[in-house]
N, C-alpha and C. Protein backbone atom coordinates (compact mmCIF):
# COMPACT_ATOMS: atom_id res chain seq x y z
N UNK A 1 0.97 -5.13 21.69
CA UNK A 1 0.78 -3.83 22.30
C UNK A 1 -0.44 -3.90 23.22
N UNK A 2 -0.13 -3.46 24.31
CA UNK A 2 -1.15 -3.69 25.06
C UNK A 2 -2.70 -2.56 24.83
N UNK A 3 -4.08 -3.40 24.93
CA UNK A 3 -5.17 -2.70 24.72
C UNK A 3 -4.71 -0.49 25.06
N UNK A 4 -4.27 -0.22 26.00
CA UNK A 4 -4.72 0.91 26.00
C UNK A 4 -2.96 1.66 25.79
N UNK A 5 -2.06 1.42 24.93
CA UNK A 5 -1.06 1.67 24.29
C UNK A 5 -1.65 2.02 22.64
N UNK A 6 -2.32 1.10 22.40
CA UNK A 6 -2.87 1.36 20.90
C UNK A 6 -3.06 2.95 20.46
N UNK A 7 -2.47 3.21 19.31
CA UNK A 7 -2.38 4.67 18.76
C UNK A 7 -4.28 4.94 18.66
N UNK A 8 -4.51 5.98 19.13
CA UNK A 8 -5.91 6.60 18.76
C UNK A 8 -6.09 7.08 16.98
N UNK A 9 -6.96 7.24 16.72
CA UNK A 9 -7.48 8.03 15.73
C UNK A 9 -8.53 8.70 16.24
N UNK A 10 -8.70 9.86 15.47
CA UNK A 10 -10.16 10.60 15.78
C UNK A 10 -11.27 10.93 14.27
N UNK A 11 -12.42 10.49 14.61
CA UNK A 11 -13.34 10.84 13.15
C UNK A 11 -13.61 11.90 13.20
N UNK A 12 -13.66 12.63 12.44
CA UNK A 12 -14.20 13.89 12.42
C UNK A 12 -15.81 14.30 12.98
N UNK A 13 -15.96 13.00 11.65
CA UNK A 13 -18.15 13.24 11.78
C UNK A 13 -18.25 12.34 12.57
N UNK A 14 -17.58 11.06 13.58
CA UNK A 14 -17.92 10.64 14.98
C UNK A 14 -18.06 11.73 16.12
N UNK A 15 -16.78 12.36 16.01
CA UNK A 15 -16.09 13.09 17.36
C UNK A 15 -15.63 12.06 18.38
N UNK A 16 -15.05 11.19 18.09
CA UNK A 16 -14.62 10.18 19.00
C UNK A 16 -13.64 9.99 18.40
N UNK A 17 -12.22 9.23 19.52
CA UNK A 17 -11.28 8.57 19.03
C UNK A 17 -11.18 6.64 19.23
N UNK A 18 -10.96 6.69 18.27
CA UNK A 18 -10.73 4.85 18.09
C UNK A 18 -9.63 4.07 18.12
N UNK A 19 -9.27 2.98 18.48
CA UNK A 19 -7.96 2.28 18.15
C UNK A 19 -7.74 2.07 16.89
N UNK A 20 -6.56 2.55 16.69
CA UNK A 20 -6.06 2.15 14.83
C UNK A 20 -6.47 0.57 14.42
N UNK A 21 -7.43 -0.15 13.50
CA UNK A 21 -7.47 -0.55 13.04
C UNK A 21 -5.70 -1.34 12.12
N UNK A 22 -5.80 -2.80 12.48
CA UNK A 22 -4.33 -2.96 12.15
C UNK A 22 -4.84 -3.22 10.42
N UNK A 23 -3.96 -2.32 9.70
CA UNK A 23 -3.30 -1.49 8.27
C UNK A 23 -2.43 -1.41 7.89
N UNK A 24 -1.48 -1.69 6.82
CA UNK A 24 -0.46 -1.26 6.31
C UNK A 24 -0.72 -0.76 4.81
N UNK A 25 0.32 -0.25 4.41
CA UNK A 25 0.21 0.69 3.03
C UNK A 25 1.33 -0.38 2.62
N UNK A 26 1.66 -1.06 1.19
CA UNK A 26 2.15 -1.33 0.72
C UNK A 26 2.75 -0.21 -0.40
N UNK A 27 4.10 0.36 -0.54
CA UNK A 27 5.09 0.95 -1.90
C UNK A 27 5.61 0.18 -2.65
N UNK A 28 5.10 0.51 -3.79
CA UNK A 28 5.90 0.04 -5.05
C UNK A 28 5.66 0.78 -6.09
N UNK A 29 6.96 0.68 -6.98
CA UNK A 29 7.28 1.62 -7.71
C UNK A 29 7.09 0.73 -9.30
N UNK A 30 6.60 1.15 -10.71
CA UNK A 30 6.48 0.61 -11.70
C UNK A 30 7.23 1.73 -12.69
N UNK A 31 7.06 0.91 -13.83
CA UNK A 31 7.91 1.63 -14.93
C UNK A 31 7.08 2.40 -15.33
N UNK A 32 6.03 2.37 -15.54
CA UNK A 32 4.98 3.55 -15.98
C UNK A 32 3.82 3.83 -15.12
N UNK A 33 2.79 4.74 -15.03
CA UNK A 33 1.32 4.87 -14.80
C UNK A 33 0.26 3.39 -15.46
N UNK A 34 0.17 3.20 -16.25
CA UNK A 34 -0.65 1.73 -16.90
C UNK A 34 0.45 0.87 -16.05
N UNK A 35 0.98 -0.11 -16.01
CA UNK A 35 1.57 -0.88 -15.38
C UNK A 35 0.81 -0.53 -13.87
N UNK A 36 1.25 0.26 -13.34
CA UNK A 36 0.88 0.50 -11.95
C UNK A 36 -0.31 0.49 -11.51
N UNK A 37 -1.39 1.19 -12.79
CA UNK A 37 -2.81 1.42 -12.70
C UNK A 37 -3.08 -0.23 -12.79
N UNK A 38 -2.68 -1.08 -13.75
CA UNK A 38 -3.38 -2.41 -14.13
C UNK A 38 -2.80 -3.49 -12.79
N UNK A 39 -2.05 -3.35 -12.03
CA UNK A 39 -1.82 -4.09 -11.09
C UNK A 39 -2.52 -3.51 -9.75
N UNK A 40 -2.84 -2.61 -9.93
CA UNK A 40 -3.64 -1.54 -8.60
C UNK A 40 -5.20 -1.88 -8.93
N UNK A 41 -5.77 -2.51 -9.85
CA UNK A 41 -7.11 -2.36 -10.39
C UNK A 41 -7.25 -4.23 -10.35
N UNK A 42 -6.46 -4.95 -10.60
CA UNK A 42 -6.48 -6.25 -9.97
C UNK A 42 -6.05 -6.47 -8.61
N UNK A 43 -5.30 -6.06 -7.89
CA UNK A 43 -5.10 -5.57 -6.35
C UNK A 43 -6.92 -6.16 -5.79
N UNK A 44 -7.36 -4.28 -5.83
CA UNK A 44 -8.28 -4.27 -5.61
C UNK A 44 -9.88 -5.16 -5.91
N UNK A 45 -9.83 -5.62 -6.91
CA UNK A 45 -11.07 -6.86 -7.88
C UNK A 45 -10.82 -8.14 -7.32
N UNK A 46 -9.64 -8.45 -6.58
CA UNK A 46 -9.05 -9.97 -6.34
C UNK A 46 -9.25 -9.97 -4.80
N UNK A 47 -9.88 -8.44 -4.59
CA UNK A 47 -9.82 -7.97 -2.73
C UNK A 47 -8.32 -8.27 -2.13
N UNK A 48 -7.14 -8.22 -2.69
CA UNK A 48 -5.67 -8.38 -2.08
C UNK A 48 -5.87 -6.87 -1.08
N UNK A 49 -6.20 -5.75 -1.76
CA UNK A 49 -6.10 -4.21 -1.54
C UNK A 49 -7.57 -3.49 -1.19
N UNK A 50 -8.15 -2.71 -0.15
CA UNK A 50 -9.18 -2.35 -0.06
C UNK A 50 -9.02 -1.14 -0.91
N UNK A 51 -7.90 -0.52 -1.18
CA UNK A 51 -7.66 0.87 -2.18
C UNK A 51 -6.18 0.80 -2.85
N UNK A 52 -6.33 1.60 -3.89
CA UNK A 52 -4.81 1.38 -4.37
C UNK A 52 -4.96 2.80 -5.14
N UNK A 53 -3.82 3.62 -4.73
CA UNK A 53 -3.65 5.26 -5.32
C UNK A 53 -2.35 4.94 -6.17
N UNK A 54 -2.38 5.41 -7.46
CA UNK A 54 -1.27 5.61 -8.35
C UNK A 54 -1.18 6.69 -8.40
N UNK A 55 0.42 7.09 -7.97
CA UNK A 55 0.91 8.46 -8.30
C UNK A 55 1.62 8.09 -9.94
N UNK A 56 1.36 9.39 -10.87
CA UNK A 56 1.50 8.76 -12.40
C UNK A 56 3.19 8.99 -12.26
N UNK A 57 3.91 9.89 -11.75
CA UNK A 57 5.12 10.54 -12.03
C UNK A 57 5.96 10.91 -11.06
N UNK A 58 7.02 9.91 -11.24
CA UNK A 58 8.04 10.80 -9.96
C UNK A 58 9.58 9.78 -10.74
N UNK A 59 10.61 10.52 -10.13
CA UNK A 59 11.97 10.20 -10.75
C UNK A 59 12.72 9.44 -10.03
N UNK A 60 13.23 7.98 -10.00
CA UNK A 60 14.22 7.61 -9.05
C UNK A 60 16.02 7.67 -9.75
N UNK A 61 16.58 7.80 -8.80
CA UNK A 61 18.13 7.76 -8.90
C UNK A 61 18.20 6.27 -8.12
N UNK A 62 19.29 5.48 -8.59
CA UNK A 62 19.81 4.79 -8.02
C UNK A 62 21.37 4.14 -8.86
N UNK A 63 21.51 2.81 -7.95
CA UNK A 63 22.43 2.39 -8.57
C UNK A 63 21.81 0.32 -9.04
N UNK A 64 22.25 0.26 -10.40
CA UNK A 64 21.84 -0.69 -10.54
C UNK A 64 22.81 -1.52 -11.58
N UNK A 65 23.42 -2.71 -11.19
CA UNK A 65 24.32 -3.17 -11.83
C UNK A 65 25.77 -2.18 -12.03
N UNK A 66 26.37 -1.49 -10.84
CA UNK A 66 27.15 -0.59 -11.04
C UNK A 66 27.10 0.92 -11.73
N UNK A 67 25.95 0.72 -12.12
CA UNK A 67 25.77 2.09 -12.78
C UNK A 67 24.57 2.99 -12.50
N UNK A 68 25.08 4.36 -11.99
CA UNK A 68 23.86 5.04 -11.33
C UNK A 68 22.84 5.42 -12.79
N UNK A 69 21.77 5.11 -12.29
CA UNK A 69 20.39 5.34 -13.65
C UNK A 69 19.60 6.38 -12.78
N UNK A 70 18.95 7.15 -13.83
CA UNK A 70 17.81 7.93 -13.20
C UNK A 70 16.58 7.41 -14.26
N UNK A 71 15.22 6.64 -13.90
CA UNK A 71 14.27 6.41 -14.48
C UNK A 71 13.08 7.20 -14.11
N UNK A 72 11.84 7.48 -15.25
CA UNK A 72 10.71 7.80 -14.76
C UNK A 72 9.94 6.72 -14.15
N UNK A 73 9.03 6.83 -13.53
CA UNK A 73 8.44 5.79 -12.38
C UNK A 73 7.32 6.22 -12.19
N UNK A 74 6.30 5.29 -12.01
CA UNK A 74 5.27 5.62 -11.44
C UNK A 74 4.53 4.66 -10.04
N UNK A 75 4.29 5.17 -8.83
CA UNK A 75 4.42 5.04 -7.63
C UNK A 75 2.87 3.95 -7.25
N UNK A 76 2.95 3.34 -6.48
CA UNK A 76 1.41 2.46 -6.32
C UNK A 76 1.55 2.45 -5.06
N UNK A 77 0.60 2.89 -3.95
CA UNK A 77 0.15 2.60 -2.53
C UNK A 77 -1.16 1.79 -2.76
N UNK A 78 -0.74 0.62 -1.95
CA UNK A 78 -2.14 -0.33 -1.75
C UNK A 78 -2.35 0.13 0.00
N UNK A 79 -3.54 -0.06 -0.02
CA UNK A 79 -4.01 -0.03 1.80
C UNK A 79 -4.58 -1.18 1.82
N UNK A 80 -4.25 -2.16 2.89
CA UNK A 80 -5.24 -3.19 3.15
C UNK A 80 -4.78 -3.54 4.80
N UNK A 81 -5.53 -4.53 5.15
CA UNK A 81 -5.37 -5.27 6.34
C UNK A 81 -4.08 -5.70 6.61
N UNK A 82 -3.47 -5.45 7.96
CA UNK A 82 -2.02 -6.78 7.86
C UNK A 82 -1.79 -7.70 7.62
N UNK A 83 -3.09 -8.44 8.00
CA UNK A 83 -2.90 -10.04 7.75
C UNK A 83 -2.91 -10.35 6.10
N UNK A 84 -3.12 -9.47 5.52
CA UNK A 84 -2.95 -9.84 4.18
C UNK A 84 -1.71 -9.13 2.99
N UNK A 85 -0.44 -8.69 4.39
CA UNK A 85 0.53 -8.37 3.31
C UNK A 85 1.38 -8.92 2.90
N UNK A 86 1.31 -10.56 3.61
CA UNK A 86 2.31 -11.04 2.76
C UNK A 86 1.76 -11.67 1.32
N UNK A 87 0.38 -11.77 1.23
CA UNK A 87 -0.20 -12.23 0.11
C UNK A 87 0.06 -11.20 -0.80
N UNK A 88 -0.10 -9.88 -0.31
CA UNK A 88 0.04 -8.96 -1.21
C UNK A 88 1.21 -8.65 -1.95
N UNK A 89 2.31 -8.86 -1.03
CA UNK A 89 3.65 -8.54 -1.31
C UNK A 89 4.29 -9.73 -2.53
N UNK A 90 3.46 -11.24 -2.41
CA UNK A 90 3.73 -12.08 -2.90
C UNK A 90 3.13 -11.93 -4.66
N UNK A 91 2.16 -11.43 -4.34
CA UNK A 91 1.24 -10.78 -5.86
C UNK A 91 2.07 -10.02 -6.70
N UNK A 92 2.67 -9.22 -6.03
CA UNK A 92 3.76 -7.78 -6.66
C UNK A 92 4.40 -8.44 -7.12
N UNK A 93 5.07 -9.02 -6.08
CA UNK A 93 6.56 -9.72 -7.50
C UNK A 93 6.45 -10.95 -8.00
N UNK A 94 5.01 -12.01 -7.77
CA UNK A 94 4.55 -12.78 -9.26
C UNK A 94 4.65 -12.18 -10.64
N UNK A 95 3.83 -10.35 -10.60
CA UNK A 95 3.35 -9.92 -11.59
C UNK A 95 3.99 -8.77 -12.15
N UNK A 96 5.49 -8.83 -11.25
CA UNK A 96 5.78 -7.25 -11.50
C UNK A 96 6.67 -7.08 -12.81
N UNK A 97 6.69 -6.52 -13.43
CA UNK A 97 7.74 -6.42 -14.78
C UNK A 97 9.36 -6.42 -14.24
N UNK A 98 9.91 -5.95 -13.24
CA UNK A 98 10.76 -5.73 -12.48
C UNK A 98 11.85 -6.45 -12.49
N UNK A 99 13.09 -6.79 -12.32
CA UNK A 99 13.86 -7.91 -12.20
C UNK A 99 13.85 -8.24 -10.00
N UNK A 100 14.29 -6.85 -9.99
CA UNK A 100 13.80 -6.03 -8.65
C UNK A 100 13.22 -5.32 -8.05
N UNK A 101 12.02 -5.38 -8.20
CA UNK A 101 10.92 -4.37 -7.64
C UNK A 101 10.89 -3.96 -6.30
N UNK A 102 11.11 -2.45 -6.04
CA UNK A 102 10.65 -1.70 -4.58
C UNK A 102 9.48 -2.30 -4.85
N UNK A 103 9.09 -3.03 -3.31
CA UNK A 103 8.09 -3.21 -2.73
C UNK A 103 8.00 -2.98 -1.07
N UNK A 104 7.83 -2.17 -0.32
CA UNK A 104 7.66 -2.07 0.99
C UNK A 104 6.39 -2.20 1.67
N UNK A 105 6.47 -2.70 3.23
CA UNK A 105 5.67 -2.85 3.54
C UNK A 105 5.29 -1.86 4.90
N UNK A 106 4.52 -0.69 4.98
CA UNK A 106 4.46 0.36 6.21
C UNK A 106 3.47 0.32 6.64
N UNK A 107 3.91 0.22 7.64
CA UNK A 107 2.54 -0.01 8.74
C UNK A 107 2.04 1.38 8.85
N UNK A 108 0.71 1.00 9.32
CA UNK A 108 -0.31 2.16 9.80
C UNK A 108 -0.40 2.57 11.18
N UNK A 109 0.18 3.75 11.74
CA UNK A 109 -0.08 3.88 13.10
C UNK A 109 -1.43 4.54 13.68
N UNK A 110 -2.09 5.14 12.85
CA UNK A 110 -3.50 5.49 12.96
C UNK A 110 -4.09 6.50 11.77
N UNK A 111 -5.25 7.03 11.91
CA UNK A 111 -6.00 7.36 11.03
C UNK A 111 -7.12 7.75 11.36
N UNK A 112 -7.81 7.90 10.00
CA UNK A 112 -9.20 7.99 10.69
C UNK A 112 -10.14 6.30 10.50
N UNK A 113 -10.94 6.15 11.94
CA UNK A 113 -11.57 5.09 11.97
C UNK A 113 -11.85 4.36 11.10
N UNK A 114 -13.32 5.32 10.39
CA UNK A 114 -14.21 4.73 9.07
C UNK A 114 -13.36 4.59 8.18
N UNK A 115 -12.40 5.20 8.30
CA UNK A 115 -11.88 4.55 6.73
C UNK A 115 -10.83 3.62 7.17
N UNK A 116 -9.94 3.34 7.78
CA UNK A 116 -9.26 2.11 8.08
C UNK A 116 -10.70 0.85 8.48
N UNK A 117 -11.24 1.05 8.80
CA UNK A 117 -12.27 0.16 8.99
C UNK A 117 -12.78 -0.23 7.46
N UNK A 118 -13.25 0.96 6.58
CA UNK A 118 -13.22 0.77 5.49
C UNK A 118 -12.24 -0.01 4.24
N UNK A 119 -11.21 0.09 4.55
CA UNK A 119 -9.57 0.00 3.78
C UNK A 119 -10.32 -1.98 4.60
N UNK A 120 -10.04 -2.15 5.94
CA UNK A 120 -9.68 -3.31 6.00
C UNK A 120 -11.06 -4.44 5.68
N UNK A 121 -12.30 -3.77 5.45
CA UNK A 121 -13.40 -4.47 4.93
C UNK A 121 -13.61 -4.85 3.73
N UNK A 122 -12.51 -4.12 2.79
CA UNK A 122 -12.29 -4.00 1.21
C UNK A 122 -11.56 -5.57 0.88
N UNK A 123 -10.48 -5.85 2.19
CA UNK A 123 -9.42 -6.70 1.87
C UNK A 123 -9.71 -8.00 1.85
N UNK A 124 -9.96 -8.74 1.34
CA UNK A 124 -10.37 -10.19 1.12
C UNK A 124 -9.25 -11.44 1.52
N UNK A 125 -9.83 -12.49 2.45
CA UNK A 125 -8.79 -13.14 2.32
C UNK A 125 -8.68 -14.67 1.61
């Protein structure tokens, strides 16, 4: 993308806008809150993740082995740098309980500065 195509962000307490910092959010979904919390808390300690938010509760429908299931779930967003999602993505399903684990990888189109700046200073490589 060329230099002045890059998505802006604006800081609030700068008052300036910045080029998005390149970011992605990694999704994945676990069987519980602990599962999700204990892989979100090594994420982050191993620097794979500059942040990792566990949502404790949400419901998926699907179909699995022919048969539609509805499970409870609990949701994990990691934020880190791009250059480090395939390490990340590779971490998830070393460690995931899963046979098939949602894991996605979404990019960041902007934000605010300091903290994508922040998110990608967290990420270790």
């Amino acid at each position: 993308m060329p230099e002045n195509d890059k998505p802006l962000v604006a800081d609030k307490g700068a008052g300036v806008a910045a080029p998005a910092a390149a970011v992605v959010m990694i999704y994945a979904t676990y069987p519980d809150r602990d599962a999700a919390l204990s892989a979100g808390r090594i994420m982050v300690e191993q620097g794979i993740a500059g942040c990792v938010n566990v949502l404790p509760g949400m419901t998926s429908v699907y179909v699995w082995k022919g048969v539609t299931e509805t499970s409870n779930e609990a949701v994990l967003i990691a934020k880190l740098g791009a250059e480090g999602a395939e390490r990340a993505v590779a971490h998830i399903l070393a460690h995931h309980p899963y046979e098939t684990p949602a894991v996605l990888v979404l990019p960041v189109s902007g934000g605010s500065a300091n903290y994508l700046n922040w998110v990608r200073d967290g990420t270790k490589l």
